[in-house]
Protein backbone atom coordinates (compact mmCIF):
# COMPACT_ATOMS: atom_id res chain seq x y z
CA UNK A 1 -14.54 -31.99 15.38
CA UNK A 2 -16.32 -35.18 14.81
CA UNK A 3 -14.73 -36.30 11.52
CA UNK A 4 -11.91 -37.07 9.85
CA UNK A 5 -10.43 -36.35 6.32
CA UNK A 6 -10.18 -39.56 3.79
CA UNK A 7 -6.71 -41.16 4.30
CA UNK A 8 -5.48 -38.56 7.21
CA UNK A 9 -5.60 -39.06 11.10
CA UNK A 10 -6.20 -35.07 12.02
CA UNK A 11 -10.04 -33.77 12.20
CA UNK A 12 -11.00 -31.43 9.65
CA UNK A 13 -11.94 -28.21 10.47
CA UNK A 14 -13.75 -24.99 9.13
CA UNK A 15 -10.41 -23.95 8.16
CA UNK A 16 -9.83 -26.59 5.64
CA UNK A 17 -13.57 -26.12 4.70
CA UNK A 18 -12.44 -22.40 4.08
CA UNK A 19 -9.60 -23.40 2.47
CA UNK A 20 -11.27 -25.79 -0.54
CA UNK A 21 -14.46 -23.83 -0.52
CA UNK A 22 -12.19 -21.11 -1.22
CA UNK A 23 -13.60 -18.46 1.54
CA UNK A 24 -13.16 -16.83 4.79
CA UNK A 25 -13.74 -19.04 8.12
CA UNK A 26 -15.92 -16.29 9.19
CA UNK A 27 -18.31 -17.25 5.59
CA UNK A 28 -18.28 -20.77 6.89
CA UNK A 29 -19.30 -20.12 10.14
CA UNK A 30 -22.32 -18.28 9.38
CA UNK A 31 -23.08 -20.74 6.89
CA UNK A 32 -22.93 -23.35 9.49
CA UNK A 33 -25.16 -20.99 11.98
CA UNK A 34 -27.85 -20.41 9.44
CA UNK A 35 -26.98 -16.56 8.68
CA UNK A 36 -28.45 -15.50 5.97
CA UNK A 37 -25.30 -13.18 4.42
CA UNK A 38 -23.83 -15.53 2.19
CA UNK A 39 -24.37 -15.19 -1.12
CA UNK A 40 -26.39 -18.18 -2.87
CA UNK A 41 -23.21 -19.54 -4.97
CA UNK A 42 -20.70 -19.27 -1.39
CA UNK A 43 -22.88 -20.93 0.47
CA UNK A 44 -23.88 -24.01 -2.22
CA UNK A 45 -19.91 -24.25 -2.27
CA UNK A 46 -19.48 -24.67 1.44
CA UNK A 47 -22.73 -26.78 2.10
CA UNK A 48 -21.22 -29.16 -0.59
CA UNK A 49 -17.67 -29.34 1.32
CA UNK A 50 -19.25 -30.06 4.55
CA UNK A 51 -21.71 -32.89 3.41
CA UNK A 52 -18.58 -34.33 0.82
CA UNK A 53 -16.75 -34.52 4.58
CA UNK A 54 -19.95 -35.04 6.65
CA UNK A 55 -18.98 -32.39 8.70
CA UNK A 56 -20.13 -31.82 12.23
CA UNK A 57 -18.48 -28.98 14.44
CA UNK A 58 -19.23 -29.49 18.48
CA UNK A 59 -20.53 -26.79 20.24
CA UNK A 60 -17.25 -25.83 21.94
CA UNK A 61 -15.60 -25.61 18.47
CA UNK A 62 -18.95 -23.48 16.92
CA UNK A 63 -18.36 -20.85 19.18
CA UNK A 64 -14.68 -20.36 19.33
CA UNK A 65 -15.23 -20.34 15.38
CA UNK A 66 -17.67 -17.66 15.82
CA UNK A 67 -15.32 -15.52 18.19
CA UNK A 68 -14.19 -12.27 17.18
CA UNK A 69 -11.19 -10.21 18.78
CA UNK A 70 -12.25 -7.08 17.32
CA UNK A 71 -8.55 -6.58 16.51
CA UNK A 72 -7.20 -5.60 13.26
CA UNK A 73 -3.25 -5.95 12.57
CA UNK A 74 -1.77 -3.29 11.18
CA UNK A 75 2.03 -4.64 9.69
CA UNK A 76 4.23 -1.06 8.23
CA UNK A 77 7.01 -0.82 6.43
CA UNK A 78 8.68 1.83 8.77
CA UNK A 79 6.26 3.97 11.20
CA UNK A 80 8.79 6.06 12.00
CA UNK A 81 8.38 7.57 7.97
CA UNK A 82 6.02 10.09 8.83
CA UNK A 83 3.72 8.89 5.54
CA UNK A 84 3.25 5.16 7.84
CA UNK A 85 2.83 7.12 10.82
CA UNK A 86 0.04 8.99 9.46
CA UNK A 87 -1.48 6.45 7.76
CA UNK A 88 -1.44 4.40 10.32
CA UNK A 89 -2.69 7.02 12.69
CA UNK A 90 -5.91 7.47 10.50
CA UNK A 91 -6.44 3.84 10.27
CA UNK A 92 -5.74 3.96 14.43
CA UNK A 93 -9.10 6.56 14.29
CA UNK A 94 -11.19 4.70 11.67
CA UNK A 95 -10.88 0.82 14.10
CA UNK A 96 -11.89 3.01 16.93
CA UNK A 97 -15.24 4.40 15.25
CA UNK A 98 -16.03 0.83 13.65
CA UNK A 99 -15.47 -0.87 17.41
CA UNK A 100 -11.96 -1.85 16.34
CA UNK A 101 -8.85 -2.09 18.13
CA UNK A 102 -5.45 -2.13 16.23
CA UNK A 103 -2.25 -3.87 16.54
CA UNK A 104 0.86 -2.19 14.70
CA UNK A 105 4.01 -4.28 13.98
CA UNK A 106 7.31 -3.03 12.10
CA UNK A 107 9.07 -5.25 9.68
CA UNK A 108 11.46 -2.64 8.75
CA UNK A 109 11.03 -3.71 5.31
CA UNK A 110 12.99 -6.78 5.79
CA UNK A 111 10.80 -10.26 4.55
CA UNK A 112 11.93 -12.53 6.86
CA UNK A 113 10.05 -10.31 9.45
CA UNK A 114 7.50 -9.80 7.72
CA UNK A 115 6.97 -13.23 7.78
CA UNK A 116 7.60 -13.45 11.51
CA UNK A 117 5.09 -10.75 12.33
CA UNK A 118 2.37 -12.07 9.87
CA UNK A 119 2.59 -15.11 12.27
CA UNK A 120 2.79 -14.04 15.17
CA UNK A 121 -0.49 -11.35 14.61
CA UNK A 122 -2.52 -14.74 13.26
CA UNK A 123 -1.41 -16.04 16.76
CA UNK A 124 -2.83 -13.20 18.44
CA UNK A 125 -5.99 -14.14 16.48
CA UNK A 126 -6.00 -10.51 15.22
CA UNK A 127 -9.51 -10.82 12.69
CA UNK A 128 -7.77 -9.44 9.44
CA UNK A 129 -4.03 -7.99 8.61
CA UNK A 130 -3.75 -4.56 6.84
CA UNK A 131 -0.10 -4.84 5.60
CA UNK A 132 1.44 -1.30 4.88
CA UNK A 133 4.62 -1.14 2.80
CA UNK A 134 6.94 -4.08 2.38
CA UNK A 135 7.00 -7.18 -0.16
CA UNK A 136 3.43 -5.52 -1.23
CA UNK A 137 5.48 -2.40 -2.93
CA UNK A 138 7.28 -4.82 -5.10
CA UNK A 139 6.49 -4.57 -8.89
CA UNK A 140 7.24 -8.04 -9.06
CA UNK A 141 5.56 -10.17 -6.29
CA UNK A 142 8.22 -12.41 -4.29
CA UNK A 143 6.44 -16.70 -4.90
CA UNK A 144 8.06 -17.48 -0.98
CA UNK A 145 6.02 -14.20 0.55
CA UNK A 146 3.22 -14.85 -1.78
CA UNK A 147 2.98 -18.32 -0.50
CA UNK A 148 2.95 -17.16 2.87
CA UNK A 149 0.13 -14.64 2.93
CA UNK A 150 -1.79 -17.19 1.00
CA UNK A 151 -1.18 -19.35 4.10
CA UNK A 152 -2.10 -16.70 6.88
CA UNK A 153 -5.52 -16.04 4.47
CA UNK A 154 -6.51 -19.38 5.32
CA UNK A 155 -7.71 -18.34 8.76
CA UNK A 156 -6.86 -14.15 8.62
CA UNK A 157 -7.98 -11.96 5.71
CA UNK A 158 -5.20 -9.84 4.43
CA UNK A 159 -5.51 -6.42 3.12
CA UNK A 160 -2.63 -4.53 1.31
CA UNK A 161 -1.75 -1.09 0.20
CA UNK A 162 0.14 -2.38 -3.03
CA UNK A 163 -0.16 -6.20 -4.84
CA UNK A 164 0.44 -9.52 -4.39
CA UNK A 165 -0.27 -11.28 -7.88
CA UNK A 166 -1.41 -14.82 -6.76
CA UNK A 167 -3.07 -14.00 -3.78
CA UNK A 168 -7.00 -12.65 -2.84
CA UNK A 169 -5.45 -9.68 -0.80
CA UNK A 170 -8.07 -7.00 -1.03
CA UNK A 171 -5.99 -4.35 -2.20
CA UNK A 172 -6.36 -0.34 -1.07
CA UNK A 173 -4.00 1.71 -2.72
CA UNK A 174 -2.97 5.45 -3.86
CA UNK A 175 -3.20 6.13 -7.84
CA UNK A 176 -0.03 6.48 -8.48
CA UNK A 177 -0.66 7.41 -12.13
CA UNK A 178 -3.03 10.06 -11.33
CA UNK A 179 -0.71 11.79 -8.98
CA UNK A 180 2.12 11.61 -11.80
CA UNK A 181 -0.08 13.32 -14.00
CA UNK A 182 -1.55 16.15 -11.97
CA UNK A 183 2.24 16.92 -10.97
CA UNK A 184 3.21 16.93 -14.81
CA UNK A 185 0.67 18.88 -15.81
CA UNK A 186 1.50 21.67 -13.40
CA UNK A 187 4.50 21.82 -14.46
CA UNK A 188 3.90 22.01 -17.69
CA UNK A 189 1.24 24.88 -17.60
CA UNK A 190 4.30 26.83 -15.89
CA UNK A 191 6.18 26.16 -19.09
CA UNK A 192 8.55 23.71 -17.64
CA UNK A 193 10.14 21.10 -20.63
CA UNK A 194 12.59 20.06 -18.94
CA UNK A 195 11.53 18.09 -16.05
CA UNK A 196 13.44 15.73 -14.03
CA UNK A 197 12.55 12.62 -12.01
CA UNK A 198 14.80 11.74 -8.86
CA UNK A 199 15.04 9.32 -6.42
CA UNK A 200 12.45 5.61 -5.78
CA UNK A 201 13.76 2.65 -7.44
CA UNK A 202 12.07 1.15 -10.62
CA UNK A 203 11.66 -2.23 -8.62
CA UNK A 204 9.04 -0.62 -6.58
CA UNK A 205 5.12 -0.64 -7.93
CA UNK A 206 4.36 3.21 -7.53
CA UNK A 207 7.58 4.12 -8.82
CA UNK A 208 7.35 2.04 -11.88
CA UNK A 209 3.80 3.49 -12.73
CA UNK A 210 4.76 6.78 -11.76
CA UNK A 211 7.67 6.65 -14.80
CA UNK A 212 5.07 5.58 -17.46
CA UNK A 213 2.57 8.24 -16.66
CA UNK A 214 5.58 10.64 -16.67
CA UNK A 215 6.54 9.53 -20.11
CA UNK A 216 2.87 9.51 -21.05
CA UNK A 217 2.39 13.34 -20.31
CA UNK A 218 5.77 14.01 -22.42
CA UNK A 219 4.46 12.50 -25.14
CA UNK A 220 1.19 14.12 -24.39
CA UNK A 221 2.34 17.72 -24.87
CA UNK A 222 5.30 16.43 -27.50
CA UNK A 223 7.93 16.88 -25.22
CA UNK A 224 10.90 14.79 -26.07
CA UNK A 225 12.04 11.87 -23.76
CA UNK A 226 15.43 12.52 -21.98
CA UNK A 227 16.76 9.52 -20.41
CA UNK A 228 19.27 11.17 -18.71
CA UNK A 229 16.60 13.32 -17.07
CA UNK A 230 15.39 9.88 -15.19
CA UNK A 231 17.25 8.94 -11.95
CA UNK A 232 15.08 6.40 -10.29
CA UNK A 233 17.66 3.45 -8.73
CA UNK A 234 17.90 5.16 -5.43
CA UNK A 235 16.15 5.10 -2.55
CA UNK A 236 13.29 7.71 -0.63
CA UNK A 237 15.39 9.00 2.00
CA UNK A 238 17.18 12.28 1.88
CA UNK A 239 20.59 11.24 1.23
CA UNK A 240 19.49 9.29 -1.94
CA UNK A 241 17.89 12.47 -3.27
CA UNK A 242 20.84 14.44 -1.89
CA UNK A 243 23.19 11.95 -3.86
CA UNK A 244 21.05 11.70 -7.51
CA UNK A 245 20.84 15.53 -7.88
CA UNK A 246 24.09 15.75 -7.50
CA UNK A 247 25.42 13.23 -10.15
CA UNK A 248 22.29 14.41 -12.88
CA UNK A 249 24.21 17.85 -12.21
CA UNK A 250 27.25 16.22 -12.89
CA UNK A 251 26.44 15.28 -15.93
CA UNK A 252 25.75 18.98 -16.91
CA UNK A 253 21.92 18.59 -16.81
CA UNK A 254 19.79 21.38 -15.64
CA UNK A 255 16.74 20.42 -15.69
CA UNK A 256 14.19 23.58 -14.83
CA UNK A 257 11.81 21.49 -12.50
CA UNK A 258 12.30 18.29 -10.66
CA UNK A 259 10.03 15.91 -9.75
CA UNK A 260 10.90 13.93 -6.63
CA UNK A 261 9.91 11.05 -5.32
CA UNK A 262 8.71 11.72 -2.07
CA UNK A 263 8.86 15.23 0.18
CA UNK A 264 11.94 13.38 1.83
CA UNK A 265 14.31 13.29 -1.79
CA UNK A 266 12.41 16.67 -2.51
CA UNK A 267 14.23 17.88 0.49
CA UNK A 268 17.73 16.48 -0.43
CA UNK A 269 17.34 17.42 -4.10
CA UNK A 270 16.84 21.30 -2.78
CA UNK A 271 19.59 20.83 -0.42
CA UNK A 272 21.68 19.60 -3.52
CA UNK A 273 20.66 22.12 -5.68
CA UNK A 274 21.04 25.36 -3.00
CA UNK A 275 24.68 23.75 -2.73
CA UNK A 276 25.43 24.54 -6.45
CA UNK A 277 24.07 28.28 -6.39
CA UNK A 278 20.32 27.45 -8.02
CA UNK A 279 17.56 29.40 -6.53
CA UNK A 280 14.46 27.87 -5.54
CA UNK A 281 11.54 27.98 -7.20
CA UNK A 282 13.38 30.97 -9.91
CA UNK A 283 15.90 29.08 -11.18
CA UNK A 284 14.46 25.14 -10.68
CA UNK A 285 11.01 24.12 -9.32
CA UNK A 286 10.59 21.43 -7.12
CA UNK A 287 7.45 19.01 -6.53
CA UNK A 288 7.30 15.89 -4.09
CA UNK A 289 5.01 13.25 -2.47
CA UNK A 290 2.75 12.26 0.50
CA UNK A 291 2.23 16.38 1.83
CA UNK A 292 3.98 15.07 5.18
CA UNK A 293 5.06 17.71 8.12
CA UNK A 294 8.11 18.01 6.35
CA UNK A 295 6.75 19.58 3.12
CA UNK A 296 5.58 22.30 5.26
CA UNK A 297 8.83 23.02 7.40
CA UNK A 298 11.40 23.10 4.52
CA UNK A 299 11.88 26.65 3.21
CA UNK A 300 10.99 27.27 0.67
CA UNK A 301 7.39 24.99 1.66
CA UNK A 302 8.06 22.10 -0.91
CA UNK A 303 4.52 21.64 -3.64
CA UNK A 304 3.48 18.18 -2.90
CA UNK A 305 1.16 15.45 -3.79
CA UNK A 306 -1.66 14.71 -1.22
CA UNK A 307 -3.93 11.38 -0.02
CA UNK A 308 -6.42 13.01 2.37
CA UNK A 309 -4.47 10.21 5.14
CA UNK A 310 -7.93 10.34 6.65
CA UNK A 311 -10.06 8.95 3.87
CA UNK A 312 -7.13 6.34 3.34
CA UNK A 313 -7.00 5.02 6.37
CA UNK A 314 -11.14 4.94 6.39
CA UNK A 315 -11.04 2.66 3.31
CA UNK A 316 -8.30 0.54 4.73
CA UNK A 317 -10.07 -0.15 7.85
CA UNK A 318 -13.73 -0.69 5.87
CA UNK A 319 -11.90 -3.32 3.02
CA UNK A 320 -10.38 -4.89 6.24
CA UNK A 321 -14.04 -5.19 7.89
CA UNK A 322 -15.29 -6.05 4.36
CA UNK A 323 -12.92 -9.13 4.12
CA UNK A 324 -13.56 -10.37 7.60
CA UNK A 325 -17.05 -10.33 6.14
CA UNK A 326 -16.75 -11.94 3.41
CA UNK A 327 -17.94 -9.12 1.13
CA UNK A 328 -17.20 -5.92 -0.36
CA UNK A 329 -15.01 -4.81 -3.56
CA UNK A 330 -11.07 -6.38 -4.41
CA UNK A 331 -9.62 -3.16 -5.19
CA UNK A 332 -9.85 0.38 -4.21
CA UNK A 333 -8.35 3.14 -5.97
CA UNK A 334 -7.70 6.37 -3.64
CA UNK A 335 -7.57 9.83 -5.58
CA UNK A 336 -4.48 12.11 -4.59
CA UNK A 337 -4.96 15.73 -4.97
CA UNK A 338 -2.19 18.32 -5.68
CA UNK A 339 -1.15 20.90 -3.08
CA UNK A 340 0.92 24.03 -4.36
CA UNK A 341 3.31 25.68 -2.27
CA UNK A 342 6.25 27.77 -2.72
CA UNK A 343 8.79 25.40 -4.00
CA UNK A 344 7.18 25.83 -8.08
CA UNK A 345 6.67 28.39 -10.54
CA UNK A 346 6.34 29.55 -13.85
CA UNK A 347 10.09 28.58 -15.87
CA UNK A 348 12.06 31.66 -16.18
């Protein structure tokens, strides 16, 4: 690069134009190449930057700017959950269609390698991060990881499947409201009052909203509130389902349908619940999440909420191509439908 910030020895580059102009590299570049998809305010903003810095990129550094991998990262929580694996699958089939490769990392929910990984895909000059699971689940954004994306987004879009308050992550994610309420009202039709809630932890964004819309359809249908009824400061594995049914049972509750967290509790809350001589669905009903493989090989098949894993992974690959772009909508809403097996029925 030809010049050099006020009062600093290193050459400015499109980055840092990015950066104050507060866009994507790739918006600069065009701008800087005469394309005409910018919109009229971006590219007033940028022209202003580079003639406040006198800006003139060399041809070598013009066309590296302008270089694409054609790679998008793809950073899960755990791909060997089978909801990441197929998610990440789908979004493995949508790249492929849009002339994408993809690069999958696991962090193994752990932030420190998130971190790590977040760097070391930017390295790989993957064009945008999809980040699956992770700090982006939190209800309450982590400042030190929020800092850091904010730092990979000044060369690398980032696209997540929860929030990060303080960032300009375009965000893709399930409505976890919706799929609280389609489960509830199920239930309810069947006559079921006393419904239970088992297993996620409160910490977690879909959990969190998944507890208000359940409280929202009791009051709804003027069903009262049970607190004891709520056991959500576990985990989404079977063990932590396993281990909450038993201690609500403990207690001497019974409820007459439980909704669990994911098909994974759903599958330790029947195995908790066989244990102790209820029948499944005649004596208690049982709903989960995500309609993975194992909602279909438990017996009895478990009811479960479904995200059509295809048409997810579509719109996380398009708001990925969208951001590398420069365009395109912030957030993106994706409808879960309901899918009855033989785990529920009518209260007896």
């Amino acid at each position: 690069m030809q010049v050099l910030k006020a009062n600093e020895s290193k050459p400015i580059t499109i980055y840092d134009i990015a950066k104050e102009a507060e866009v994507s590299p790739a918006t600069v570049s065009r701008v800087l190449t005469g394309n005409t998809n910018v919109r009229k305010e971006k590219r007033k903003k940028v022209l202003e930057i580079i003639e406040k810095y006198n800006f003139k990129p060399n041809a070598m550094a013009r066309g590296l700017s302008e270089t694409k991998s054609k790679i998008i990262g793809i950073l899960v929580a755990d791909v060997r959950n089978p909801f990441y694996a197929e998610l990440f699958l789908a979004c493995e089939q949508a790249a492929k269609l849009a002339g994408y490769t993809v690069m999958l990392c696991n962090s193994l929910n752990v932030m420190e390698q998130e971190e790590y990984l977040l760097d070391q895909m930017v390295q790989q000059r993957v064009d945008a991060i999809i980040q699956i699971g992770g700090r982006v689940d939190d209800l309450v954004s982590n400042m030190e990881y929020v800092e850091k994306v904010n730092q990979v987004m000044n060369t690398t879009p980032v696209v997540v499947t929860g929030k990060l308050e303080g960032t300009k992550c375009k965000m893709v994610r399930i409505d976890s409201m919706k799929a609280m309420e389609l489960l509830m009202e199920y239930l309810i039709s069947l006559g079921h009052q006393e419904i239970a809630m088992v297993g996620g932890s409160v910490r977690v964004l879909s959990t969190y909203e998944k507890l208000v819309q359940y409280r929202r359809s009791l009051q709804k249908y003027h069903i009262p509130y049970d607190p004891d009824l709520i056991s959500a400061e576990g985990s989404y594995n079977v063990e932590s389902g396993y281990r909450l049914m038993n201690e609500m049972l403990a207690k001497g509750k019974r409820p007459t349908a439980v909704v669990a967290i994911n098909d994974f509790a759903a599958t330790g809350v029947m195995h908790s619940l066989l244990e102790h001589g209820f029948r499944i669905p005649e004596d208690v009903s049982v709903v989960g999440y995500d309609n993975t493989y194992i909602s279909q090989v438990m017996n009895p098949s478990i009811t479960t909420i479904d995200y059509n894993y295809q048409y997810f992974g579509k719109c996380l690959i398009e708001a990925a191509i969208d951001a590398i772009e420069d365009r395109g909508e912030l957030l993106k809403l994706v409808t879960p439908s309901l899918v009855i097996r033989k785990s529920s029925g009518a209260k007896k």
